[in-house]
PDB file of N, CA and C in Angstrom:
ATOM      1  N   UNK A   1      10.284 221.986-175.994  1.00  0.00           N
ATOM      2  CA  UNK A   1      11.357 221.637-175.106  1.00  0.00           C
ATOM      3  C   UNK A   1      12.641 221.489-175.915  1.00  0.00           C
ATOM      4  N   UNK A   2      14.015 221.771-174.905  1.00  0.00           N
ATOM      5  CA  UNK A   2      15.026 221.409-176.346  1.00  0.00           C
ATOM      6  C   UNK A   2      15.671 220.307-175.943  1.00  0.00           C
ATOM      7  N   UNK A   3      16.123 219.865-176.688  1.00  0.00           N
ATOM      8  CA  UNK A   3      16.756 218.626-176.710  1.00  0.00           C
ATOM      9  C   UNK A   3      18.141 218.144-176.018  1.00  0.00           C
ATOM     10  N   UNK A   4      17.865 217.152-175.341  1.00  0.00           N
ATOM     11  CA  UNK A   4      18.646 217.005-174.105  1.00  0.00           C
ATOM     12  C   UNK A   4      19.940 217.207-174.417  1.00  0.00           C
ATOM     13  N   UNK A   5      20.261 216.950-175.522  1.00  0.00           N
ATOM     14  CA  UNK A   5      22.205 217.960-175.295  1.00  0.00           C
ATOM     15  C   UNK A   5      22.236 218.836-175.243  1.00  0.00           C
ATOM     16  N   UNK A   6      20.902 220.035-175.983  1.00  0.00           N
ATOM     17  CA  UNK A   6      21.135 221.012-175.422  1.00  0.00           C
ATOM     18  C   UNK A   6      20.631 221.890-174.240  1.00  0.00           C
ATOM     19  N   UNK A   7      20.329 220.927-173.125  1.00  0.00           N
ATOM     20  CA  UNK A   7      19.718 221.528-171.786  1.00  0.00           C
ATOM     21  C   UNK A   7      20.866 221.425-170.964  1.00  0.00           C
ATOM     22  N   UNK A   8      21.362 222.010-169.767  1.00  0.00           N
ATOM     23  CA  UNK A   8      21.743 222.191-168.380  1.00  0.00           C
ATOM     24  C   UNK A   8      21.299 221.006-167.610  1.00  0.00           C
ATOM     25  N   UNK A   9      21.333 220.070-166.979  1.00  0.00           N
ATOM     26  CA  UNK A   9      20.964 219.443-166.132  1.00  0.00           C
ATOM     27  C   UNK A   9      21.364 219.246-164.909  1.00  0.00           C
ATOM     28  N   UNK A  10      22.836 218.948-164.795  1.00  0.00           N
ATOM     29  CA  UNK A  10      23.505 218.784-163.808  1.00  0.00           C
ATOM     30  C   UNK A  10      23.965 219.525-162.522  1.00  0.00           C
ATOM     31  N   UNK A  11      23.475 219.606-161.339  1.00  0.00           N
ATOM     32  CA  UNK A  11      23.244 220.764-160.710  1.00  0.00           C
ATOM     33  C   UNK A  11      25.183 221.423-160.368  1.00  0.00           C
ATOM     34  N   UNK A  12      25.961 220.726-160.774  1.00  0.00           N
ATOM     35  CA  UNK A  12      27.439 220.836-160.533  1.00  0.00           C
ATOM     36  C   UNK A  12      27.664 221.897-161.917  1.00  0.00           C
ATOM     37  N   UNK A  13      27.023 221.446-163.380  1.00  0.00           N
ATOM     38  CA  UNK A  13      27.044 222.736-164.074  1.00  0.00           C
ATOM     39  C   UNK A  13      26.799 223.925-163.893  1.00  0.00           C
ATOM     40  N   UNK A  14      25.172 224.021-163.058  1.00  0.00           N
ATOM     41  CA  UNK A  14      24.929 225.077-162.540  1.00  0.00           C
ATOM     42  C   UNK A  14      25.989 225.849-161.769  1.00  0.00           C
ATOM     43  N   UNK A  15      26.596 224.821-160.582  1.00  0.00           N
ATOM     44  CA  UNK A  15      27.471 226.335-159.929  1.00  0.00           C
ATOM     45  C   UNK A  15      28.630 226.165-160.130  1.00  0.00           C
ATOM     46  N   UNK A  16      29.079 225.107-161.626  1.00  0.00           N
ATOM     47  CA  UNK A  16      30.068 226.021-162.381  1.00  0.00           C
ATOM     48  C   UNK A  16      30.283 227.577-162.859  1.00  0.00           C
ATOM     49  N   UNK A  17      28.863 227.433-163.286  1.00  0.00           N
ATOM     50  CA  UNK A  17      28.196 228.495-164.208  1.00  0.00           C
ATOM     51  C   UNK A  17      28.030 229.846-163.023  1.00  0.00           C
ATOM     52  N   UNK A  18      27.704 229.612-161.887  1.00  0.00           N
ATOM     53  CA  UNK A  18      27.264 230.659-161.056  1.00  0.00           C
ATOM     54  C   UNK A  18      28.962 231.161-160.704  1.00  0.00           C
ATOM     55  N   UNK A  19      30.039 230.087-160.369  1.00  0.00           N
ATOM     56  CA  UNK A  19      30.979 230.577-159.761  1.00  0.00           C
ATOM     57  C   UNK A  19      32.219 231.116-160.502  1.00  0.00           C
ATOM     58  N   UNK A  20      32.298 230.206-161.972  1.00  0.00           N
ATOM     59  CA  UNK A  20      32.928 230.383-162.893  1.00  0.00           C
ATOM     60  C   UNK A  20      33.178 231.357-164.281  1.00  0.00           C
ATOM     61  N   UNK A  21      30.966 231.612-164.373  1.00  0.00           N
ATOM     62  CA  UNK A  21      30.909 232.794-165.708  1.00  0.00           C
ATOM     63  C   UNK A  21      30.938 234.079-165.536  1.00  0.00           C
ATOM     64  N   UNK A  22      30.464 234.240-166.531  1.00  0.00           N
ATOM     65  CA  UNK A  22      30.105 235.864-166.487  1.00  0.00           C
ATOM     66  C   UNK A  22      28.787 236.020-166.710  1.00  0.00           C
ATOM     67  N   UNK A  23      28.093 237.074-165.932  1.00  0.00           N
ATOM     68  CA  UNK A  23      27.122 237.420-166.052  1.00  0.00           C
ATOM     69  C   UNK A  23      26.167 238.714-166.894  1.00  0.00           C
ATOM     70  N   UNK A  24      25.305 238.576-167.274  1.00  0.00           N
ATOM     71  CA  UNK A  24      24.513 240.263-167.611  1.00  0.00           C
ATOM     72  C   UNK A  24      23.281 239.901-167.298  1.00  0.00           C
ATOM     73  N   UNK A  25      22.468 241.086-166.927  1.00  0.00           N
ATOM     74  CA  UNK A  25      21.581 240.913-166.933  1.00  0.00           C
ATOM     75  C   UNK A  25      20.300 242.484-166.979  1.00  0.00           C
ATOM     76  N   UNK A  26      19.368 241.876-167.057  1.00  0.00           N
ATOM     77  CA  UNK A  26      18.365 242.899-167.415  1.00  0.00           C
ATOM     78  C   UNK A  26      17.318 243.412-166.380  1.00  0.00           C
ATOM     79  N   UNK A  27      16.349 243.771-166.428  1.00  0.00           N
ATOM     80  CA  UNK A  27      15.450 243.873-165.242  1.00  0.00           C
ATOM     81  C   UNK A  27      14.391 243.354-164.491  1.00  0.00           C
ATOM     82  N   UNK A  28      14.553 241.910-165.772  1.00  0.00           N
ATOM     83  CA  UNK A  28      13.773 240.877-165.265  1.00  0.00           C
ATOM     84  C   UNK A  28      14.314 239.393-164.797  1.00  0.00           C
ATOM     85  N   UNK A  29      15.745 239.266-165.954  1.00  0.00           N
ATOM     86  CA  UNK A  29      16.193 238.185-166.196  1.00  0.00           C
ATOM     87  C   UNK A  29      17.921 238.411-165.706  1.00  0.00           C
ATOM     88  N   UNK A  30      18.442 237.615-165.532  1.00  0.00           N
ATOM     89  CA  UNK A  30      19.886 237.074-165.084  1.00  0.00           C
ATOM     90  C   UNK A  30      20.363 235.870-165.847  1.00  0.00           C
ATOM     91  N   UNK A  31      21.701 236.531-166.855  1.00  0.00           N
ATOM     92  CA  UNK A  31      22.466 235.453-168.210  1.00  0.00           C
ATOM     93  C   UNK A  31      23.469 234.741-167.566  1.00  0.00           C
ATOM     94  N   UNK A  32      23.392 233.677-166.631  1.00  0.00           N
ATOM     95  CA  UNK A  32      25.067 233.507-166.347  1.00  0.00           C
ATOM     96  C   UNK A  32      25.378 232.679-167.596  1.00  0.00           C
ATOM     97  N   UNK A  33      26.806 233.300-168.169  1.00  0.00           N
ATOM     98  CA  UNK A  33      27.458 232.269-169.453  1.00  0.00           C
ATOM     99  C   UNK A  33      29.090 231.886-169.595  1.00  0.00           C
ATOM    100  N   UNK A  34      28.987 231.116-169.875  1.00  0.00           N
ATOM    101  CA  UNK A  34      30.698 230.547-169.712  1.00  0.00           C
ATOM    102  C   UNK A  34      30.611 230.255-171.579  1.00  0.00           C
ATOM    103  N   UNK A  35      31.866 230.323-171.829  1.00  0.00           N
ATOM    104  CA  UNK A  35      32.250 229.698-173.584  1.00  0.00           C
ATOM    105  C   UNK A  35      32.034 228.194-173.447  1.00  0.00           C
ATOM    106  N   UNK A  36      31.801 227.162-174.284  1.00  0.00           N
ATOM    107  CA  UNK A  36      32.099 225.682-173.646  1.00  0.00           C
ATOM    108  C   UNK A  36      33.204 225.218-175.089  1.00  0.00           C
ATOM    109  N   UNK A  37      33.623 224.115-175.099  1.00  0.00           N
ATOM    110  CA  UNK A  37      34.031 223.221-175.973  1.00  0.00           C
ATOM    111  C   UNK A  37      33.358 222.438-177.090  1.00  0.00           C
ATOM    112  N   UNK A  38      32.077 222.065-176.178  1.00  0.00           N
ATOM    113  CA  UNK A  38      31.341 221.537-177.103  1.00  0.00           C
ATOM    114  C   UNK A  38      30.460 222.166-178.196  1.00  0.00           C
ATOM    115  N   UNK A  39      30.420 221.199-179.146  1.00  0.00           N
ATOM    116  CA  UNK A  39      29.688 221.592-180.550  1.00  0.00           C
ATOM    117  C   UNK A  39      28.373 222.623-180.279  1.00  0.00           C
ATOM    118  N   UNK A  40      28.064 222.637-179.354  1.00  0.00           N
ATOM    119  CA  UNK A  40      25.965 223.367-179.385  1.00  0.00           C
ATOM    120  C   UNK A  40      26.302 223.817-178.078  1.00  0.00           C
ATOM    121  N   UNK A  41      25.361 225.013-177.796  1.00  0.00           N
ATOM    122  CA  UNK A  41      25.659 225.665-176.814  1.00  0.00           C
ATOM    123  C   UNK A  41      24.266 225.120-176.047  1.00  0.00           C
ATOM    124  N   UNK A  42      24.300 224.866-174.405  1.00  0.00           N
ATOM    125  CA  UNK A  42      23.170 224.168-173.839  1.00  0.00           C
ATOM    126  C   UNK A  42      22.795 225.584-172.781  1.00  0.00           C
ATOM    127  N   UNK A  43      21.437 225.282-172.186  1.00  0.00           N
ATOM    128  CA  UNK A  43      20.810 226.292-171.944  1.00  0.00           C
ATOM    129  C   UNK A  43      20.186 225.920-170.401  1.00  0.00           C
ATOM    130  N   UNK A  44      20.201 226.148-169.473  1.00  0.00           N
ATOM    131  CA  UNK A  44      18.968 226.089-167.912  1.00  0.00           C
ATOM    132  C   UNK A  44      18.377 226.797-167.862  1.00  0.00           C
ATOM    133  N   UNK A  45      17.496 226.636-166.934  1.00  0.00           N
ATOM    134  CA  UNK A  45      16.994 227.595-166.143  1.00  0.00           C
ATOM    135  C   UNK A  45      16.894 227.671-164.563  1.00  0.00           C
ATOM    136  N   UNK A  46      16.845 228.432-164.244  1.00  0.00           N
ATOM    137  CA  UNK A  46      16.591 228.705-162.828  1.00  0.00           C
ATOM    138  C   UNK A  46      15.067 229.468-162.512  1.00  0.00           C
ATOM    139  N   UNK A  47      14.154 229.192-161.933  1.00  0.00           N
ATOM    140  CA  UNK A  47      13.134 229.780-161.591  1.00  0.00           C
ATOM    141  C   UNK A  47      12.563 229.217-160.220  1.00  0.00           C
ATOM    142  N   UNK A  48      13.032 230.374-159.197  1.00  0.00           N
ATOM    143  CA  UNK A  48      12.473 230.000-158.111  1.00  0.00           C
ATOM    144  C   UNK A  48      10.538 229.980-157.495  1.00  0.00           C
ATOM    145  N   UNK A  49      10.707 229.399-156.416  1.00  0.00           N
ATOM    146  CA  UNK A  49       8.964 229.111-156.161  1.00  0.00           C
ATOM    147  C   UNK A  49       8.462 231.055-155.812  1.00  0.00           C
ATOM    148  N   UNK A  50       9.421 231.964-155.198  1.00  0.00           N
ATOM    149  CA  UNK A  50       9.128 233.128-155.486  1.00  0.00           C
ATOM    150  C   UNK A  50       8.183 233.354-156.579  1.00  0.00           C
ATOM    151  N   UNK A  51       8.686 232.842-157.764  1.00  0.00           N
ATOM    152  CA  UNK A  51       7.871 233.265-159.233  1.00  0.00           C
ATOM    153  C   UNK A  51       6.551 233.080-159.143  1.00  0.00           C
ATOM    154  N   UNK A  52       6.011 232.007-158.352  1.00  0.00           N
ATOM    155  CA  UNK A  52       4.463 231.349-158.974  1.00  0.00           C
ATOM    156  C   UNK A  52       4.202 229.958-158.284  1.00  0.00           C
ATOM    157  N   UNK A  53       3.359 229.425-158.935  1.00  0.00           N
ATOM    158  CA  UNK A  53       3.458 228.083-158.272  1.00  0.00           C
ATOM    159  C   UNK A  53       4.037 227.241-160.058  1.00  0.00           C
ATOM    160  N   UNK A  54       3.789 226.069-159.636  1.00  0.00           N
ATOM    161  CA  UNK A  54       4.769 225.073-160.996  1.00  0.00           C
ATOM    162  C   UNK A  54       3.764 225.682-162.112  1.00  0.00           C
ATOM    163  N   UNK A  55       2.612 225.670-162.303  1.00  0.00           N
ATOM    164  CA  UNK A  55       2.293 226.253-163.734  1.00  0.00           C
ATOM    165  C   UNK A  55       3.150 227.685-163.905  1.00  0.00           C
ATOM    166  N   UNK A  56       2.793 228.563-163.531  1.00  0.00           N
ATOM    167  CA  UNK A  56       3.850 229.697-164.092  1.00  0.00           C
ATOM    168  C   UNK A  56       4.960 229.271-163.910  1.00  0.00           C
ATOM    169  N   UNK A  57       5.713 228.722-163.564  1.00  0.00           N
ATOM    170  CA  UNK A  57       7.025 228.798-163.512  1.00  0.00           C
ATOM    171  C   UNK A  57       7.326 227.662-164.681  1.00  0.00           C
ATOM    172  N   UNK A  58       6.661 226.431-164.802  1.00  0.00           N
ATOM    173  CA  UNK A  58       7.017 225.773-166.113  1.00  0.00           C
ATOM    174  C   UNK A  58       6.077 226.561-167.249  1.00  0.00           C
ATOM    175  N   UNK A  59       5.670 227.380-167.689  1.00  0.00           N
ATOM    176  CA  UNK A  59       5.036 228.379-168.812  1.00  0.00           C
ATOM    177  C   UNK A  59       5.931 229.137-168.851  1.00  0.00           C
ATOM    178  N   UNK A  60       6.966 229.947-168.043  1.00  0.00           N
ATOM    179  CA  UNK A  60       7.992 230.567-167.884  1.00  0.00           C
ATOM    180  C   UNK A  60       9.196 230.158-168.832  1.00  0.00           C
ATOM    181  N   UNK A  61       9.278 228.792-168.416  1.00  0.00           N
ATOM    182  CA  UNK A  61      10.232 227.588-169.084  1.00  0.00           C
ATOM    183  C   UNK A  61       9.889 227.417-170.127  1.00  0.00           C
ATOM    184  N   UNK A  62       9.158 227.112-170.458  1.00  0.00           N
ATOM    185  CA  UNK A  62       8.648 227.187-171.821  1.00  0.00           C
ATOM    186  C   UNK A  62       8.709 228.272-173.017  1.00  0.00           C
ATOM    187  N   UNK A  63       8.134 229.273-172.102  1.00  0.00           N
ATOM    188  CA  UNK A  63       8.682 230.827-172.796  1.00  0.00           C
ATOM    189  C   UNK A  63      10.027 230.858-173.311  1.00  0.00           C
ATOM    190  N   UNK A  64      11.171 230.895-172.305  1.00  0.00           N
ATOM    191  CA  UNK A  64      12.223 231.143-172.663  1.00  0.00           C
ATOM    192  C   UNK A  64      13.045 230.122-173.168  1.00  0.00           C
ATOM    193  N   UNK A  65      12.400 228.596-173.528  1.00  0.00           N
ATOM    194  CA  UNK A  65      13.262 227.913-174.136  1.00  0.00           C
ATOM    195  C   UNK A  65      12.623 228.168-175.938  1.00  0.00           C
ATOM    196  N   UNK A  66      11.323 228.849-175.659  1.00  0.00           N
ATOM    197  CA  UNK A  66      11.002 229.212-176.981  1.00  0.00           C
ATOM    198  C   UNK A  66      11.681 230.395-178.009  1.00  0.00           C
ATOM    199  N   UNK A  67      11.678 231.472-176.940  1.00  0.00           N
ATOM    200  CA  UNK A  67      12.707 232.279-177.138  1.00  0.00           C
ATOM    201  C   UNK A  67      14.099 232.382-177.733  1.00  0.00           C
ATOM    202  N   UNK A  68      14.657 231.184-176.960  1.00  0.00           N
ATOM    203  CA  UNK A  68      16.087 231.080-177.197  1.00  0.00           C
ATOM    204  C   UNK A  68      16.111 230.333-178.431  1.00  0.00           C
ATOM    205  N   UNK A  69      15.249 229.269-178.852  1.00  0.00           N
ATOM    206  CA  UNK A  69      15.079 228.717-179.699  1.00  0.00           C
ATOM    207  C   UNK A  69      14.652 229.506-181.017  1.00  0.00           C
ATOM    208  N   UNK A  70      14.176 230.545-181.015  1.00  0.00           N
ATOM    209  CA  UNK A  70      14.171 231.487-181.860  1.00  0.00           C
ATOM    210  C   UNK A  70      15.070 232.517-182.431  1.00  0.00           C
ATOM    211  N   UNK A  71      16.011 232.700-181.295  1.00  0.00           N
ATOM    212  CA  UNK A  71      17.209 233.404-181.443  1.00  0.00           C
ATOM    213  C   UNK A  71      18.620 232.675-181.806  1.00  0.00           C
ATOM    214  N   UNK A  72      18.104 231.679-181.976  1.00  0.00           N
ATOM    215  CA  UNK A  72      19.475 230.308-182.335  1.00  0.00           C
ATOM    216  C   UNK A  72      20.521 230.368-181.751  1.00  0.00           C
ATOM    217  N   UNK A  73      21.557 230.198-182.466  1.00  0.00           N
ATOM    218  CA  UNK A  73      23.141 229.816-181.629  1.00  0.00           C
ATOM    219  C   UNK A  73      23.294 230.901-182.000  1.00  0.00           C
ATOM    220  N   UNK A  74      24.292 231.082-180.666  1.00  0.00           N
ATOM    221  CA  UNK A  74      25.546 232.191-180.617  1.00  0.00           C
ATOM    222  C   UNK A  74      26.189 232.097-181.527  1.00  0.00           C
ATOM    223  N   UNK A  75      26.273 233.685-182.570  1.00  0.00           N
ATOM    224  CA  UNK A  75      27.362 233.411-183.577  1.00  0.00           C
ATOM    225  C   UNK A  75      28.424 232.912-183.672  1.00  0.00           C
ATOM    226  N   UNK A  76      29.150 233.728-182.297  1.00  0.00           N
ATOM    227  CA  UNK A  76      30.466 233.847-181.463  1.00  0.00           C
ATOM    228  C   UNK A  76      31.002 232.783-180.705  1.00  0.00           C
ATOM    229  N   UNK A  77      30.183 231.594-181.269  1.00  0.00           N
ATOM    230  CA  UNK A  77      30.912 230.032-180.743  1.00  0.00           C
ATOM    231  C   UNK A  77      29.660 229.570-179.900  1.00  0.00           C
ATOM    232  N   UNK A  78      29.816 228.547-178.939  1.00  0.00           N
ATOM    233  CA  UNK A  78      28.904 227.581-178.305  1.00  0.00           C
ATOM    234  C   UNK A  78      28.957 227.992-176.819  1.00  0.00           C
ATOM    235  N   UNK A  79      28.346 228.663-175.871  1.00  0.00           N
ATOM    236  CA  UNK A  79      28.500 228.648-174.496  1.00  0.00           C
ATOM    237  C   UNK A  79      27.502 227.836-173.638  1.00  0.00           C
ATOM    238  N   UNK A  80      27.984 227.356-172.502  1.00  0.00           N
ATOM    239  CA  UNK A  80      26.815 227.091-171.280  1.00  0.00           C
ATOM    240  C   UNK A  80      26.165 228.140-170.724  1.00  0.00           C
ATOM    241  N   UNK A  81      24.730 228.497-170.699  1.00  0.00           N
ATOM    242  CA  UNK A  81      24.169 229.149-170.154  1.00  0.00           C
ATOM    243  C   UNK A  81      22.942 229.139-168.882  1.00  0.00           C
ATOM    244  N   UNK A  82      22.776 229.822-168.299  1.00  0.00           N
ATOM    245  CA  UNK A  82      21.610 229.961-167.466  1.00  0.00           C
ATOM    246  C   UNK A  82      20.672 231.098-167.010  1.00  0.00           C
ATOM    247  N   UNK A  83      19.526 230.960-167.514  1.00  0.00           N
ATOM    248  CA  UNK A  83      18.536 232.122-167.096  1.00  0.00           C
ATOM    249  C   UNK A  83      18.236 232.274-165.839  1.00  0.00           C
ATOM    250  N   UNK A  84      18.054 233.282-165.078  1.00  0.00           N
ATOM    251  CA  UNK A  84      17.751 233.035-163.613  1.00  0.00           C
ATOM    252  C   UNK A  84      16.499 234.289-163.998  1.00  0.00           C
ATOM    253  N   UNK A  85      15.589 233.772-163.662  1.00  0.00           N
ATOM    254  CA  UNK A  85      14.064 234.658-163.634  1.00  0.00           C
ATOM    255  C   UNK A  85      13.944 235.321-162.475  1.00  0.00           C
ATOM    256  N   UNK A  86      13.694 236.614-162.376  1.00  0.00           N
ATOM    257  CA  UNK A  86      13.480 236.866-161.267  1.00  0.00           C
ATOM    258  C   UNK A  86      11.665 237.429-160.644  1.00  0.00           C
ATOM    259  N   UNK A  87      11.357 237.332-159.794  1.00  0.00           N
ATOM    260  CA  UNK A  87       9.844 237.053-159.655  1.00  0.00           C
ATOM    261  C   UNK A  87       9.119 238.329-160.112  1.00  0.00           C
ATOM    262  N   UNK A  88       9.837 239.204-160.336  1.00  0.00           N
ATOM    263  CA  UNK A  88       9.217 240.484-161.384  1.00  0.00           C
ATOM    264  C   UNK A  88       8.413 239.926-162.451  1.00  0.00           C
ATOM    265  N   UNK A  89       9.429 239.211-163.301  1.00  0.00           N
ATOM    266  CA  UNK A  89       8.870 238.503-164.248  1.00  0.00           C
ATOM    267  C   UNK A  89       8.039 237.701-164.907  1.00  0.00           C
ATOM    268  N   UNK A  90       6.941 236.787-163.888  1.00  0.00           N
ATOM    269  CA  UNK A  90       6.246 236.847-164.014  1.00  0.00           C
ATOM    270  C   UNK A  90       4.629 236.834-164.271  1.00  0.00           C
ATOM    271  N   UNK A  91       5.551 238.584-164.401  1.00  0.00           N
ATOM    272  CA  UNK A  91       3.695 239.508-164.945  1.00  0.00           C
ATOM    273  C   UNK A  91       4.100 239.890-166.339  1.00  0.00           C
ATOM    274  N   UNK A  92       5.189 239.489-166.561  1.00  0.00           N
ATOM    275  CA  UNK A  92       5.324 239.690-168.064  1.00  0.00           C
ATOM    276  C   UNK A  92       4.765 239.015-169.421  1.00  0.00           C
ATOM    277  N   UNK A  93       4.939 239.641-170.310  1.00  0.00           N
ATOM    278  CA  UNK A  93       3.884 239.175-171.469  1.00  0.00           C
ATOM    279  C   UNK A  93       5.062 238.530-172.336  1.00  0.00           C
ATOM    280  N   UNK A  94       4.614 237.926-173.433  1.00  0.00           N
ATOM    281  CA  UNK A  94       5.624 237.107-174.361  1.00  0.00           C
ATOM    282  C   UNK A  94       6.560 238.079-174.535  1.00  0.00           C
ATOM    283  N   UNK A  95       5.463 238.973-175.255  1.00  0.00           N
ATOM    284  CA  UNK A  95       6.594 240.181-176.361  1.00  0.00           C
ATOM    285  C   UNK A  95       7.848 240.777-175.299  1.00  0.00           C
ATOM    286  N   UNK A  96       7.392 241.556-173.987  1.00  0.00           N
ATOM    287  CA  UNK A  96       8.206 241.926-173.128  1.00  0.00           C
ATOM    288  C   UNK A  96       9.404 241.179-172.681  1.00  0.00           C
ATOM    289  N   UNK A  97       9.035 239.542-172.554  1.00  0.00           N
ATOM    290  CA  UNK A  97      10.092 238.850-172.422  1.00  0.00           C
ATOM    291  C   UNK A  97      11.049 238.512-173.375  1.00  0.00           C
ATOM    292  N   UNK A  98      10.340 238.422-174.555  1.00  0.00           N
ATOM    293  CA  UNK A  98      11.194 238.141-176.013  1.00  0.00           C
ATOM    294  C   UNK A  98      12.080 239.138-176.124  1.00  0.00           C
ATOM    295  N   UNK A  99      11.658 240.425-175.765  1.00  0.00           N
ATOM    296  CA  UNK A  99      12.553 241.711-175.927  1.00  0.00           C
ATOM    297  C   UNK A  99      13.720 241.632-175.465  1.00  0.00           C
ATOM    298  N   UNK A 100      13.486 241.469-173.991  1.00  0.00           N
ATOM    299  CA  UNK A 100      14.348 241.496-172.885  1.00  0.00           C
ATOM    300  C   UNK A 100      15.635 240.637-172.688  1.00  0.00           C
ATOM    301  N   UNK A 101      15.155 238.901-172.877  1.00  0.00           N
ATOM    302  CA  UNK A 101      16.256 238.245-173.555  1.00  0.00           C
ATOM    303  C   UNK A 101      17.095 237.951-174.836  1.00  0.00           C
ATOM    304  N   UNK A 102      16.337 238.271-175.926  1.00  0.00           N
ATOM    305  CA  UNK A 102      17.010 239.173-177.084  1.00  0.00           C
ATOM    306  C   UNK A 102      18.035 239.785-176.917  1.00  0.00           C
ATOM    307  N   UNK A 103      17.367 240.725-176.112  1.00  0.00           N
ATOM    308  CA  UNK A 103      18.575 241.815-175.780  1.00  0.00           C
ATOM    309  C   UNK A 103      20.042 241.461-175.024  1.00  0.00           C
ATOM    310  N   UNK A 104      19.858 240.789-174.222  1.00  0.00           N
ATOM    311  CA  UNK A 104      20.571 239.791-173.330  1.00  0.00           C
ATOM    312  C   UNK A 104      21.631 239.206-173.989  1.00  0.00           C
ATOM    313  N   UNK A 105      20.880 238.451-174.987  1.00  0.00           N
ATOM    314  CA  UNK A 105      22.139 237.319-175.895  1.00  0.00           C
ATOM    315  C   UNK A 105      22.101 237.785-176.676  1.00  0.00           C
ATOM    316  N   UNK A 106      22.480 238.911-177.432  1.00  0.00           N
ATOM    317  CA  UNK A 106      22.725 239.295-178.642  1.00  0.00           C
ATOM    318  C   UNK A 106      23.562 239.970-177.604  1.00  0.00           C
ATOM    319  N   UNK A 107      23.819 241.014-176.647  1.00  0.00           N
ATOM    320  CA  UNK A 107      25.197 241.228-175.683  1.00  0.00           C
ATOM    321  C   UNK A 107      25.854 240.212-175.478  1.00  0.00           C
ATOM    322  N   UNK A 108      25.769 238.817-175.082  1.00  0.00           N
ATOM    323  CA  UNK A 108      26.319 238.018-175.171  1.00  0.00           C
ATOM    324  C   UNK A 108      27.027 237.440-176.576  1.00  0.00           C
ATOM    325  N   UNK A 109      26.508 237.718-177.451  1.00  0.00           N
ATOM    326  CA  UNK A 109      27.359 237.275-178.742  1.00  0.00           C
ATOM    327  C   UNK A 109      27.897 238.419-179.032  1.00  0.00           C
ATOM    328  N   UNK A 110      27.820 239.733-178.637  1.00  0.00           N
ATOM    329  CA  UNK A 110      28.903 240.648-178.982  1.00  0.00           C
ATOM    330  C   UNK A 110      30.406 240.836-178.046  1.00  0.00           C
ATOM    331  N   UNK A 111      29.670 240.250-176.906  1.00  0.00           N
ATOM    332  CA  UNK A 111      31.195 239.935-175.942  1.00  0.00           C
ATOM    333  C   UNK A 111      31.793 238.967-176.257  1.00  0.00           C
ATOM    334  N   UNK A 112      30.998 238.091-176.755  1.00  0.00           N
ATOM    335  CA  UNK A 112      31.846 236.361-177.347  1.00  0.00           C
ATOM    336  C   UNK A 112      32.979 236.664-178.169  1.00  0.00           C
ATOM    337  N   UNK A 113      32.939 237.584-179.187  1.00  0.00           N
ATOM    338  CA  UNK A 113      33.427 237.832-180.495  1.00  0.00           C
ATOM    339  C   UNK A 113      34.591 238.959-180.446  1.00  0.00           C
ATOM    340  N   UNK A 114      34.913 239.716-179.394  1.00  0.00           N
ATOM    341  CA  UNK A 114      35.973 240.526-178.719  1.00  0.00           C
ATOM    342  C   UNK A 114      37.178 239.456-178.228  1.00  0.00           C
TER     343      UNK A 114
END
């Protein structure tokens, strides 16, 4: 799990984040990201009951806070972010997902840095 400064909690962040960022996304997953101020960049998720019931969907959570946690901070400074899973996803396997959001925020740290 990561550590509560760097999680999303507040559901008013969220539709900062929905109304305010920018988005990319892939064919499983949805990046909304804004730049922030603060020191560490914090992370949500979104995973609707579409996905599964609460075990997949918190194994999901888990996945991708492992993920991100592997891919560290944005070079390109500190942003608020949010994953939005979409119920494709899953049937996906670690590796497929690791790929996929990889891919994701490493576009995101190349738009940061423009």
């Amino acid at each position: 799990m990561l550590p509560r400064k760097e999680r999303l909690r507040a559901s008013k962040d969220f539709k900062c984040l929905y109304r305010q960022g920018s988005s990319l996304s892939g064919k499983h997953f949805v990046v909304y990201y804004k730049p922030s101020d603060r020191q560490t960049s914090r992370l949500g998720f979104s995973i609707s009951k579409k996905f599964g019931n609460a075990v997949k969907r918190n194994q999901a959570r888990r996945r991708l806070g492992d993920i991100y946690r592997k891919h560290d901070e944005p070079k390109s400074g500190s942003f608020d972010m949010v994953i939005v899973a979409r119920p494709s996803a899953a049937y996906m396997d670690y590796q497929d997902m690791e790929k996929e959001i990889t891919d994701i925020l490493n576009r995101i740290d190349s738009r940061g840095r423009r």
